[in-house]
ModelCIF file with pLDDT and N, C-alpha, C, O atoms, coordinates in Angstrom:
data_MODEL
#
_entry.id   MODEL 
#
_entity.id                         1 
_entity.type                       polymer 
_entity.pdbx_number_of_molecules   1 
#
_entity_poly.entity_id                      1 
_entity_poly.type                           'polypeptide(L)' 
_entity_poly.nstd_linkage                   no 
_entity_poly.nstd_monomer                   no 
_entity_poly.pdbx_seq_one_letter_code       
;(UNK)(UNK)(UNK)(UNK)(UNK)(UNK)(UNK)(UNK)(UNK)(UNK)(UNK)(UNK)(UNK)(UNK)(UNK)(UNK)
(UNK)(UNK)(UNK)(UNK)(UNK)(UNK)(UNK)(UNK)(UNK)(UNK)(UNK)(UNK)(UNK)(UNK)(UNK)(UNK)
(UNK)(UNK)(UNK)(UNK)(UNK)(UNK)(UNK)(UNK)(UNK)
;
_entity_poly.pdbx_seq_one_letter_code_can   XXXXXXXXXXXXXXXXXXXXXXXXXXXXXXXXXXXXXXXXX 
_entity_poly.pdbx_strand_id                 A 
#
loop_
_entity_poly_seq.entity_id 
_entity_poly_seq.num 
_entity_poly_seq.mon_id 
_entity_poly_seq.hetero 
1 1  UNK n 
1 2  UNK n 
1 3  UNK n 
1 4  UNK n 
1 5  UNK n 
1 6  UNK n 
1 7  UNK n 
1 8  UNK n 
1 9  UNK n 
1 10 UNK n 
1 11 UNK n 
1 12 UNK n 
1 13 UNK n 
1 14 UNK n 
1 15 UNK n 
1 16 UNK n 
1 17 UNK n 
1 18 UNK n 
1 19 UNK n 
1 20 UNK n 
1 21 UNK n 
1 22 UNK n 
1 23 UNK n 
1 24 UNK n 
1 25 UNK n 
1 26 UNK n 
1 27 UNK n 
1 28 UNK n 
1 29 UNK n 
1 30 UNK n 
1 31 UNK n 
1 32 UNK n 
1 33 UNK n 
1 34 UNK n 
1 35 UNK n 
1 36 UNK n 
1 37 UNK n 
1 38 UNK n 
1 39 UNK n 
1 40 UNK n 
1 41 UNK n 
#
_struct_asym.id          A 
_struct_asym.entity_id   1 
#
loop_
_ma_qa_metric.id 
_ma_qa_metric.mode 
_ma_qa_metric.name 
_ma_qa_metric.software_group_id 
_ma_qa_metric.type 
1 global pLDDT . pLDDT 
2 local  pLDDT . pLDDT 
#
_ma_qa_metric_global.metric_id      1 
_ma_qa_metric_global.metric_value   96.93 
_ma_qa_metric_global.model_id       1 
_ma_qa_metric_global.ordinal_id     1 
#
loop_
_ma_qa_metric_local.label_asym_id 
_ma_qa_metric_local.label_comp_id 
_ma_qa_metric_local.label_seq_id 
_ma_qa_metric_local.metric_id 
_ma_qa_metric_local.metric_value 
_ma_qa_metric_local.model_id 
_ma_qa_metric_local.ordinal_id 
A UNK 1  2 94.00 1 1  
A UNK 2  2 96.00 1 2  
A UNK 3  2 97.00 1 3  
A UNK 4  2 97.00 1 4  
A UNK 5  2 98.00 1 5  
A UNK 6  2 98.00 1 6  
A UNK 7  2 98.00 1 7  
A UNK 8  2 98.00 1 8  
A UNK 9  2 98.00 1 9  
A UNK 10 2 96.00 1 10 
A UNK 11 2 92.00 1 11 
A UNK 12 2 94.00 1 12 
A UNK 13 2 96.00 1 13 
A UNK 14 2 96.00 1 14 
A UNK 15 2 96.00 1 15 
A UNK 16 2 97.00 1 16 
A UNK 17 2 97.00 1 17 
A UNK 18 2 98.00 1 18 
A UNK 19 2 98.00 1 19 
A UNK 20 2 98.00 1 20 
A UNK 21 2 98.00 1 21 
A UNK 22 2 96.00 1 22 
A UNK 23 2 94.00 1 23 
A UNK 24 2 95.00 1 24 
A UNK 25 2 94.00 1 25 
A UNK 26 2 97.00 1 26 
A UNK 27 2 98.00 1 27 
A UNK 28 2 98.00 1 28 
A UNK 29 2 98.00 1 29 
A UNK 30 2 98.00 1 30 
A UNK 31 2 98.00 1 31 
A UNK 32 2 97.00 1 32 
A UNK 33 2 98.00 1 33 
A UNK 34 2 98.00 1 34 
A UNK 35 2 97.00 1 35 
A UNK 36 2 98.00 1 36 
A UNK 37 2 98.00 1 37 
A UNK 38 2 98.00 1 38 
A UNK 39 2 98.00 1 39 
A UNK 40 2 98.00 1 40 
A UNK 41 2 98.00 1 41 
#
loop_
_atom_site.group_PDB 
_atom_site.id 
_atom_site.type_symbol 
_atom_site.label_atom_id 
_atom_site.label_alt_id 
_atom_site.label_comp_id 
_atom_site.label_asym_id 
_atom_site.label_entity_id 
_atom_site.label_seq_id 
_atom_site.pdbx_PDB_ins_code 
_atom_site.Cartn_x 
_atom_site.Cartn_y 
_atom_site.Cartn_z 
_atom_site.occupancy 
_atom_site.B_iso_or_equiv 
_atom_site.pdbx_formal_charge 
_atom_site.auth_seq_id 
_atom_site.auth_comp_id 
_atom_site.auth_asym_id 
_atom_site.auth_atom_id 
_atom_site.pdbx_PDB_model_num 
ATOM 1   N N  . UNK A 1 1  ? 96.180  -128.892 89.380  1.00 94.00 ? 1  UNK A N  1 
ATOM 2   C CA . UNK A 1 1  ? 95.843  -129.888 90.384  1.00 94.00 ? 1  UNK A CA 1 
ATOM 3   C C  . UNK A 1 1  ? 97.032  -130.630 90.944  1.00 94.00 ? 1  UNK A C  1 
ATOM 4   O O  . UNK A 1 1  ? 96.851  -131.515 91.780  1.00 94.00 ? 1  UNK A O  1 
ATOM 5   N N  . UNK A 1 2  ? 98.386  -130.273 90.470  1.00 96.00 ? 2  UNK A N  1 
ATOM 6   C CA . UNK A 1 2  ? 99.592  -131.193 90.811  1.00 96.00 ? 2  UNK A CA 1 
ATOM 7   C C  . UNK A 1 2  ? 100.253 -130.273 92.246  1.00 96.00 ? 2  UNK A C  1 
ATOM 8   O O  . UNK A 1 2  ? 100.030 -129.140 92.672  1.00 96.00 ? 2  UNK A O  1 
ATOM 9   N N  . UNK A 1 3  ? 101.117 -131.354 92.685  1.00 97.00 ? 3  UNK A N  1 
ATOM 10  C CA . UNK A 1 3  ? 101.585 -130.775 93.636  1.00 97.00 ? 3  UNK A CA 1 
ATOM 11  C C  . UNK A 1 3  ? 102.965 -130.261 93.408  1.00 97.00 ? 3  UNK A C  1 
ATOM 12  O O  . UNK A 1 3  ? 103.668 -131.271 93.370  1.00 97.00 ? 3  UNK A O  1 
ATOM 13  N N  . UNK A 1 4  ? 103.787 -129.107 93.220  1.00 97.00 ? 4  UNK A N  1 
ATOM 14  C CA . UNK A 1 4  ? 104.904 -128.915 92.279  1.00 97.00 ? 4  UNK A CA 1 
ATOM 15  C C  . UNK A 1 4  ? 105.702 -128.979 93.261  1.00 97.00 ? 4  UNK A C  1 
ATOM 16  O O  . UNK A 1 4  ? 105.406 -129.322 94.406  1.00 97.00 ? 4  UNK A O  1 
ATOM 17  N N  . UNK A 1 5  ? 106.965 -128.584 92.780  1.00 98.00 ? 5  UNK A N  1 
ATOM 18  C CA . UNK A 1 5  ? 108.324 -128.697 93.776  1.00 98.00 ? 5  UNK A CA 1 
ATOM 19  C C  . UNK A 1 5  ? 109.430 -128.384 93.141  1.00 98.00 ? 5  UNK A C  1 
ATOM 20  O O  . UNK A 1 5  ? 109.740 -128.616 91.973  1.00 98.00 ? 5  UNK A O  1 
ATOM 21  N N  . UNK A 1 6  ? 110.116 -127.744 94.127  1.00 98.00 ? 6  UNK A N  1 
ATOM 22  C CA . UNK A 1 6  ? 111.654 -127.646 93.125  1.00 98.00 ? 6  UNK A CA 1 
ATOM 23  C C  . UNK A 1 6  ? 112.841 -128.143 94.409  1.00 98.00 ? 6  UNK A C  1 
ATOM 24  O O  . UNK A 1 6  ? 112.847 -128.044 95.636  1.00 98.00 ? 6  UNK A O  1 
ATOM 25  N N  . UNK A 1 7  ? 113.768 -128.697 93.411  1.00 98.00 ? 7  UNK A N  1 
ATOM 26  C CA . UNK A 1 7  ? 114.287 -129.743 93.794  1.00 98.00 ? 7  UNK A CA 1 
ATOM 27  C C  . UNK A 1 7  ? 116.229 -129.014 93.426  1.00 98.00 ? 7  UNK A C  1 
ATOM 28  O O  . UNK A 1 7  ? 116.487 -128.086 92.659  1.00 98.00 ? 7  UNK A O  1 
ATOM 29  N N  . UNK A 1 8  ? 117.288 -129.852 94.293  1.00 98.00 ? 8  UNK A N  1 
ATOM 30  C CA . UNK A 1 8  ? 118.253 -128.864 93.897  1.00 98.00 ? 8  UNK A CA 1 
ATOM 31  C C  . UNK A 1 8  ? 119.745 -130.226 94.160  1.00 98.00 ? 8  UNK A C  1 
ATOM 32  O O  . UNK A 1 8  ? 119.890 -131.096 95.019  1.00 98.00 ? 8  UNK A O  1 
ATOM 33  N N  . UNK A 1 9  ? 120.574 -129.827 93.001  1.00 98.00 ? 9  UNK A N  1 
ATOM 34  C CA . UNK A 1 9  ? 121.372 -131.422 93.003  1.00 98.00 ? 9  UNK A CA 1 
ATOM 35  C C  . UNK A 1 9  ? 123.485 -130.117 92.573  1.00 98.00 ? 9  UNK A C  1 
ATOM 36  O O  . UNK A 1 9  ? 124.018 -129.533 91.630  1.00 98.00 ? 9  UNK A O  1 
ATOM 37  N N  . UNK A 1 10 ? 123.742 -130.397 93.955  1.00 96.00 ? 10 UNK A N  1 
ATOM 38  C CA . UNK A 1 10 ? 124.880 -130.016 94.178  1.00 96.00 ? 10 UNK A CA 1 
ATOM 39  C C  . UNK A 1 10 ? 126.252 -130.576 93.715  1.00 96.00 ? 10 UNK A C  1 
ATOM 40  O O  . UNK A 1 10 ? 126.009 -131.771 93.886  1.00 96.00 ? 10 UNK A O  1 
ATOM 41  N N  . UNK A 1 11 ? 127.574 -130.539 93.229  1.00 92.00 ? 11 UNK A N  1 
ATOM 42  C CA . UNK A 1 11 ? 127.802 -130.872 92.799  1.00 92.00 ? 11 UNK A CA 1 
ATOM 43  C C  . UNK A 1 11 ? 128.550 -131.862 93.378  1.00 92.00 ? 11 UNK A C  1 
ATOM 44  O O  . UNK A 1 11 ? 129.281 -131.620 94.338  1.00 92.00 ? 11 UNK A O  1 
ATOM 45  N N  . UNK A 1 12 ? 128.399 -133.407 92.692  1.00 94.00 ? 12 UNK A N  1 
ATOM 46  C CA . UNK A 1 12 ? 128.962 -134.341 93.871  1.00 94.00 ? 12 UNK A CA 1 
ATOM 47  C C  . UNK A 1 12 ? 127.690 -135.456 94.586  1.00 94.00 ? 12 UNK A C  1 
ATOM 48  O O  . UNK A 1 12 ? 127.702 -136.685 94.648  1.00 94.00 ? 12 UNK A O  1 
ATOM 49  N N  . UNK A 1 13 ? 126.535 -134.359 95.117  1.00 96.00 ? 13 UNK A N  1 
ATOM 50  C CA . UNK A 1 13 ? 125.738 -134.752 96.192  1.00 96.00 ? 13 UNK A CA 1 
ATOM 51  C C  . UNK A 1 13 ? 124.526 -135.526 94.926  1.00 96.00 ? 13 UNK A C  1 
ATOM 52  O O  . UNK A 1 13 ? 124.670 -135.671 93.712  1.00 96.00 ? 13 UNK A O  1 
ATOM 53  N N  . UNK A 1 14 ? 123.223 -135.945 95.941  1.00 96.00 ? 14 UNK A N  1 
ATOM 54  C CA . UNK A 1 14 ? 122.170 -136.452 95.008  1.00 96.00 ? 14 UNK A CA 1 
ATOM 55  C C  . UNK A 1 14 ? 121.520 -135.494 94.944  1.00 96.00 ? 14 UNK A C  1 
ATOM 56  O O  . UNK A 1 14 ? 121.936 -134.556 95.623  1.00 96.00 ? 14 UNK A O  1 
ATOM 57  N N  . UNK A 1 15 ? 120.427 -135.296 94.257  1.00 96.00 ? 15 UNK A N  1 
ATOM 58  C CA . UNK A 1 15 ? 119.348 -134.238 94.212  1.00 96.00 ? 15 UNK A CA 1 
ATOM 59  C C  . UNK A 1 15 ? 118.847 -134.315 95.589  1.00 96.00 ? 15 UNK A C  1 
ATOM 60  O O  . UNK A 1 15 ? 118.852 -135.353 96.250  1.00 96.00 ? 15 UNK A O  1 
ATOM 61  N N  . UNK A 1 16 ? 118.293 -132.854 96.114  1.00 97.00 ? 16 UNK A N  1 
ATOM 62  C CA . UNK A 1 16 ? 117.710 -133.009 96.933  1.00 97.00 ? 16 UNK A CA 1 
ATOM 63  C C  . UNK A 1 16 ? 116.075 -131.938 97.034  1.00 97.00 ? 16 UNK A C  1 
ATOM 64  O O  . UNK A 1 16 ? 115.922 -130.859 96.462  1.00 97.00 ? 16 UNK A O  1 
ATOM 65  N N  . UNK A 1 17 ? 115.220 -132.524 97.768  1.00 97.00 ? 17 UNK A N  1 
ATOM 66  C CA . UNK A 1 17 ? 114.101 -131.486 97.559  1.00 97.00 ? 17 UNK A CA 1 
ATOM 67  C C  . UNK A 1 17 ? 113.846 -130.097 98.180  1.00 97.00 ? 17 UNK A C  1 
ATOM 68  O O  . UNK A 1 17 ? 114.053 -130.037 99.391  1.00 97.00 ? 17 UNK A O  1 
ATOM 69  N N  . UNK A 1 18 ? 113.578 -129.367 97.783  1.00 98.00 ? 18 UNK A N  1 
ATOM 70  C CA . UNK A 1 18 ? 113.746 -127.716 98.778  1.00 98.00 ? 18 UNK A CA 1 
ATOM 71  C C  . UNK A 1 18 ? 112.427 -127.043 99.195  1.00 98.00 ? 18 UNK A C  1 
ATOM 72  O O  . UNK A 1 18 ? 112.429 -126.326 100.195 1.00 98.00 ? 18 UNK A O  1 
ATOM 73  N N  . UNK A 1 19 ? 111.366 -127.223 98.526  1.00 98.00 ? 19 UNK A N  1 
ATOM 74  C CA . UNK A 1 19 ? 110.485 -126.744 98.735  1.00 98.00 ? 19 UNK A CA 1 
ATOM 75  C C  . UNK A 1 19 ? 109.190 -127.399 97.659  1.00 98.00 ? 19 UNK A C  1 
ATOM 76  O O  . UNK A 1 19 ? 109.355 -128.135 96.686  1.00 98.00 ? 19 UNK A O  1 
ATOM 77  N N  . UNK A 1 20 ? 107.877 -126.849 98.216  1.00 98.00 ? 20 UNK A N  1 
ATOM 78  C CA . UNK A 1 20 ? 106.585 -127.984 97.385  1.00 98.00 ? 20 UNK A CA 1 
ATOM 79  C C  . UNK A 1 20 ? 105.536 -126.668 97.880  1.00 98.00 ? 20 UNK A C  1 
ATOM 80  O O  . UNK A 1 20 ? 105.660 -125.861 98.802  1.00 98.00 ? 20 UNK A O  1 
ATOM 81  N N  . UNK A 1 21 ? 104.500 -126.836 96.874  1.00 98.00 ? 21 UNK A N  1 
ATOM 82  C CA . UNK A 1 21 ? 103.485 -126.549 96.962  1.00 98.00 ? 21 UNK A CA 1 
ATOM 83  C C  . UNK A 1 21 ? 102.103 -126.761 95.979  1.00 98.00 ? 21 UNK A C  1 
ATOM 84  O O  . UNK A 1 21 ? 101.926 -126.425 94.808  1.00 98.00 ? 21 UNK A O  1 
ATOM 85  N N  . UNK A 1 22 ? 101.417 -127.290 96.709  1.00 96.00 ? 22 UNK A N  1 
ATOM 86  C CA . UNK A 1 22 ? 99.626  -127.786 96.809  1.00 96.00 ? 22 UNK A CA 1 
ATOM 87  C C  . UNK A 1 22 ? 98.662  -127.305 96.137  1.00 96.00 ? 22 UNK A C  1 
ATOM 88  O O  . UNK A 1 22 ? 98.442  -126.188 96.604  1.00 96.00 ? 22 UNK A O  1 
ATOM 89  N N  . UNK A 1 23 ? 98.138  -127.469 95.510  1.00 94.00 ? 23 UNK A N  1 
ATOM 90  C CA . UNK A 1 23 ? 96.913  -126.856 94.902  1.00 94.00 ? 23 UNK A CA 1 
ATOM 91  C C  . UNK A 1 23 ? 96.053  -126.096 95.889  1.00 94.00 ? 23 UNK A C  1 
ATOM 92  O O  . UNK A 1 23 ? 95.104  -125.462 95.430  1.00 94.00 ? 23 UNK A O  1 
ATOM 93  N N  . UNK A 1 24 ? 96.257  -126.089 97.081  1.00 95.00 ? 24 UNK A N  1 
ATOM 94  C CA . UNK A 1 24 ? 95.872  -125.092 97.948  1.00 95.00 ? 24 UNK A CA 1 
ATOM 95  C C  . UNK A 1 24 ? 96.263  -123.923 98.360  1.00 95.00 ? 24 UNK A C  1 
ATOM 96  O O  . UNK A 1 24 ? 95.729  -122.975 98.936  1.00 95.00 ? 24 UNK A O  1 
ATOM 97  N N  . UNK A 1 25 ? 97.547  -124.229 97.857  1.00 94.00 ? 25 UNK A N  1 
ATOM 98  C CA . UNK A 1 25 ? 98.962  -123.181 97.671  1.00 94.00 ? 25 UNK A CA 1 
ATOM 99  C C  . UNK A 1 25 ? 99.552  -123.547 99.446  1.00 94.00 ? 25 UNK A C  1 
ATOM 100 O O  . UNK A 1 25 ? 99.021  -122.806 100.273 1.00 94.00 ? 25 UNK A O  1 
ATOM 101 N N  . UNK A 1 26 ? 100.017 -124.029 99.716  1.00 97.00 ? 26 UNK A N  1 
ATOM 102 C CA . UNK A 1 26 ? 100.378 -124.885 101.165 1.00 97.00 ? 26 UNK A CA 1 
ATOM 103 C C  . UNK A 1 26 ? 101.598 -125.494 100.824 1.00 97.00 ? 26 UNK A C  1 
ATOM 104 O O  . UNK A 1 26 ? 101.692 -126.528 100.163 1.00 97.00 ? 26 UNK A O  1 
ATOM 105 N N  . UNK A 1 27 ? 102.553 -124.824 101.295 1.00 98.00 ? 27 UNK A N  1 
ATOM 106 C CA . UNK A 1 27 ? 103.898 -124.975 100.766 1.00 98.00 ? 27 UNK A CA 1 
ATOM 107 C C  . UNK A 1 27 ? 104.666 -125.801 102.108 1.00 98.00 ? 27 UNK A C  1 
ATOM 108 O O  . UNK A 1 27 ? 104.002 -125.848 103.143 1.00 98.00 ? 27 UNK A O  1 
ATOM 109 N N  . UNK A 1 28 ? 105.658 -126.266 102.110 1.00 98.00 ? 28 UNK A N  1 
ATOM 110 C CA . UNK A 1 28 ? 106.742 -127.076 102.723 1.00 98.00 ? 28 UNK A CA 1 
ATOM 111 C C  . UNK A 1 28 ? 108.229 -126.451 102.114 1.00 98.00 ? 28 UNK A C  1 
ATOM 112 O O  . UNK A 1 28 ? 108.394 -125.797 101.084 1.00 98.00 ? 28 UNK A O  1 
ATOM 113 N N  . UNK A 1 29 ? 109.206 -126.875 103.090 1.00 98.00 ? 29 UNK A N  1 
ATOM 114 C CA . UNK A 1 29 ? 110.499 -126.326 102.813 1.00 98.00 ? 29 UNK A CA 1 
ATOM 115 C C  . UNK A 1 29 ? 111.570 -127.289 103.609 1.00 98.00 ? 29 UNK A C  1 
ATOM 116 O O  . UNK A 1 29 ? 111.333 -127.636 104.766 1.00 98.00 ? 29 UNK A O  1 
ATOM 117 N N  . UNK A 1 30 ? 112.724 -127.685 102.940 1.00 98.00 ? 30 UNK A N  1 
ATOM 118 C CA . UNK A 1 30 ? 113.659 -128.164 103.946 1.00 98.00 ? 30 UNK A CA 1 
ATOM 119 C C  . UNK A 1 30 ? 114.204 -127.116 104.621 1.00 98.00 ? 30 UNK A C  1 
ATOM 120 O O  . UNK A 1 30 ? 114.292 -125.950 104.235 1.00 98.00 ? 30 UNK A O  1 
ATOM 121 N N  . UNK A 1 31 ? 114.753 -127.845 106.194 1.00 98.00 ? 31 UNK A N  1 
ATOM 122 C CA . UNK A 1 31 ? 115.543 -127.124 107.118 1.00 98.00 ? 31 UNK A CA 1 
ATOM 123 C C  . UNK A 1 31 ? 116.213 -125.727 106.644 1.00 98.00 ? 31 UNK A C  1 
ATOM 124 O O  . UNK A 1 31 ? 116.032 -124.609 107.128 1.00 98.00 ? 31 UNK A O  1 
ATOM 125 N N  . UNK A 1 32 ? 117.149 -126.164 105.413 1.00 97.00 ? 32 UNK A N  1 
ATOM 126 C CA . UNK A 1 32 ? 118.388 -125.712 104.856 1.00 97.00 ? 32 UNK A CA 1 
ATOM 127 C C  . UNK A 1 32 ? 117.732 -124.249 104.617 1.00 97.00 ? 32 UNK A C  1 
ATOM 128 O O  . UNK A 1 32 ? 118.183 -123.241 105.160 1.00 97.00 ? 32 UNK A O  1 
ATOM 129 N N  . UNK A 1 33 ? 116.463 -124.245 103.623 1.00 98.00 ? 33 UNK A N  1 
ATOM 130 C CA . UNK A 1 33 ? 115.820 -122.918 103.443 1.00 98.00 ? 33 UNK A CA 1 
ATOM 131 C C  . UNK A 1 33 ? 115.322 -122.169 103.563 1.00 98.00 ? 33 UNK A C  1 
ATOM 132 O O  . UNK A 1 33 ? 115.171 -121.194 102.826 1.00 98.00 ? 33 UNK A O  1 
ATOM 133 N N  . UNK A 1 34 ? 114.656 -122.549 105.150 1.00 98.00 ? 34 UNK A N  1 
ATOM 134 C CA . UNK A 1 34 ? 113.568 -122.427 105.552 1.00 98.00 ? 34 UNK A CA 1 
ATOM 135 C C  . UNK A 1 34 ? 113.659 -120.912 106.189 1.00 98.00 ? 34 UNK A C  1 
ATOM 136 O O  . UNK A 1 34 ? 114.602 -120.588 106.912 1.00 98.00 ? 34 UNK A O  1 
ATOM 137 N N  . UNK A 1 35 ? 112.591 -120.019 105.852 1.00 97.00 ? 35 UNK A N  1 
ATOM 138 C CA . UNK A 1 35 ? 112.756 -118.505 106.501 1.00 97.00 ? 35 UNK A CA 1 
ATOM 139 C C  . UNK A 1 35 ? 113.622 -117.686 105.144 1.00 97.00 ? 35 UNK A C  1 
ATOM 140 O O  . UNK A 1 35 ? 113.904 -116.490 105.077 1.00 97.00 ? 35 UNK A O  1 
ATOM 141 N N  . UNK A 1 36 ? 113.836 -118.485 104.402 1.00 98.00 ? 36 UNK A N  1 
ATOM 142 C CA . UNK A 1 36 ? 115.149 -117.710 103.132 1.00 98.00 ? 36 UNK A CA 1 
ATOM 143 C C  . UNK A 1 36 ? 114.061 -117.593 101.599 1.00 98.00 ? 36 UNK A C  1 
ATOM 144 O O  . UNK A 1 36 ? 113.608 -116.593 101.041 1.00 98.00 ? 36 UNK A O  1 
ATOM 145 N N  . UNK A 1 37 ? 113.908 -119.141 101.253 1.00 98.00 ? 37 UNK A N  1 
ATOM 146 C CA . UNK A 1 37 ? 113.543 -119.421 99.726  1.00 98.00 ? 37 UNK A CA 1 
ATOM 147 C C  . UNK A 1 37 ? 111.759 -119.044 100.468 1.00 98.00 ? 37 UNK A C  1 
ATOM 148 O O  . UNK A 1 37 ? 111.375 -118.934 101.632 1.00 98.00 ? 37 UNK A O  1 
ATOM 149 N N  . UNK A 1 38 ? 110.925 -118.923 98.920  1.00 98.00 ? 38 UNK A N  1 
ATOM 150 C CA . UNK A 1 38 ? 109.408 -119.269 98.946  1.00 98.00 ? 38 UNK A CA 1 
ATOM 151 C C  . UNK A 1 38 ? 108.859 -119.172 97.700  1.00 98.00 ? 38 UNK A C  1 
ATOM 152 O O  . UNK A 1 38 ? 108.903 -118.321 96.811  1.00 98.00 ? 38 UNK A O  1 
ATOM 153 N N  . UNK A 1 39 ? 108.155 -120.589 97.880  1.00 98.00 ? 39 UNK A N  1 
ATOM 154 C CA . UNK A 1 39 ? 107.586 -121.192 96.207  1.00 98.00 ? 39 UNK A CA 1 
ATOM 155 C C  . UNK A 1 39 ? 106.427 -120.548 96.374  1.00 98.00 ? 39 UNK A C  1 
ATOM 156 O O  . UNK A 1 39 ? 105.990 -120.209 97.474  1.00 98.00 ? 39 UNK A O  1 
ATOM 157 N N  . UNK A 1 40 ? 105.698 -120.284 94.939  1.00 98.00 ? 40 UNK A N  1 
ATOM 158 C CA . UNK A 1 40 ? 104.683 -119.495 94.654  1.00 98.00 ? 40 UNK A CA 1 
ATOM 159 C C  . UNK A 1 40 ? 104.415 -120.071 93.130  1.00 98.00 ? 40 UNK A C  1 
ATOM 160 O O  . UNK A 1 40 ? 105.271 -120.570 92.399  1.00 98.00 ? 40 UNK A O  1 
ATOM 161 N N  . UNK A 1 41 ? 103.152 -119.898 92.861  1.00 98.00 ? 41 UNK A N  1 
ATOM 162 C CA . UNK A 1 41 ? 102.701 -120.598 91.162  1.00 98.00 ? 41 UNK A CA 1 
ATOM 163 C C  . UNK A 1 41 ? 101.533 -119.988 90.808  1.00 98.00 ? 41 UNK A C  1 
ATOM 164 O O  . UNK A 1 41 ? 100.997 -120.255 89.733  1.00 98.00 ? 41 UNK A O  1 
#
């Protein structure tokens, strides 16, 4: 029922978020990955 995510912390920089997905399976992505990475659970 959670909404998961993975998250990615460079060295130097803060963490940042990359991608999420929904108990509907309805995923989101930053700019940076978008068309490249894809979350799945």
């Amino acid at each position: 029922g959670s909404v998961m995510a993975w998250y990615r912390q460079a060295p130097g920089k803060q963490r940042e978020l990359v991608a999420t997905i929904n108990k509907f399976v309805s995923t989101t992505y930053a700019d940076s990955v978008k068309g490249r990475f894809r979350i799945s659970r």
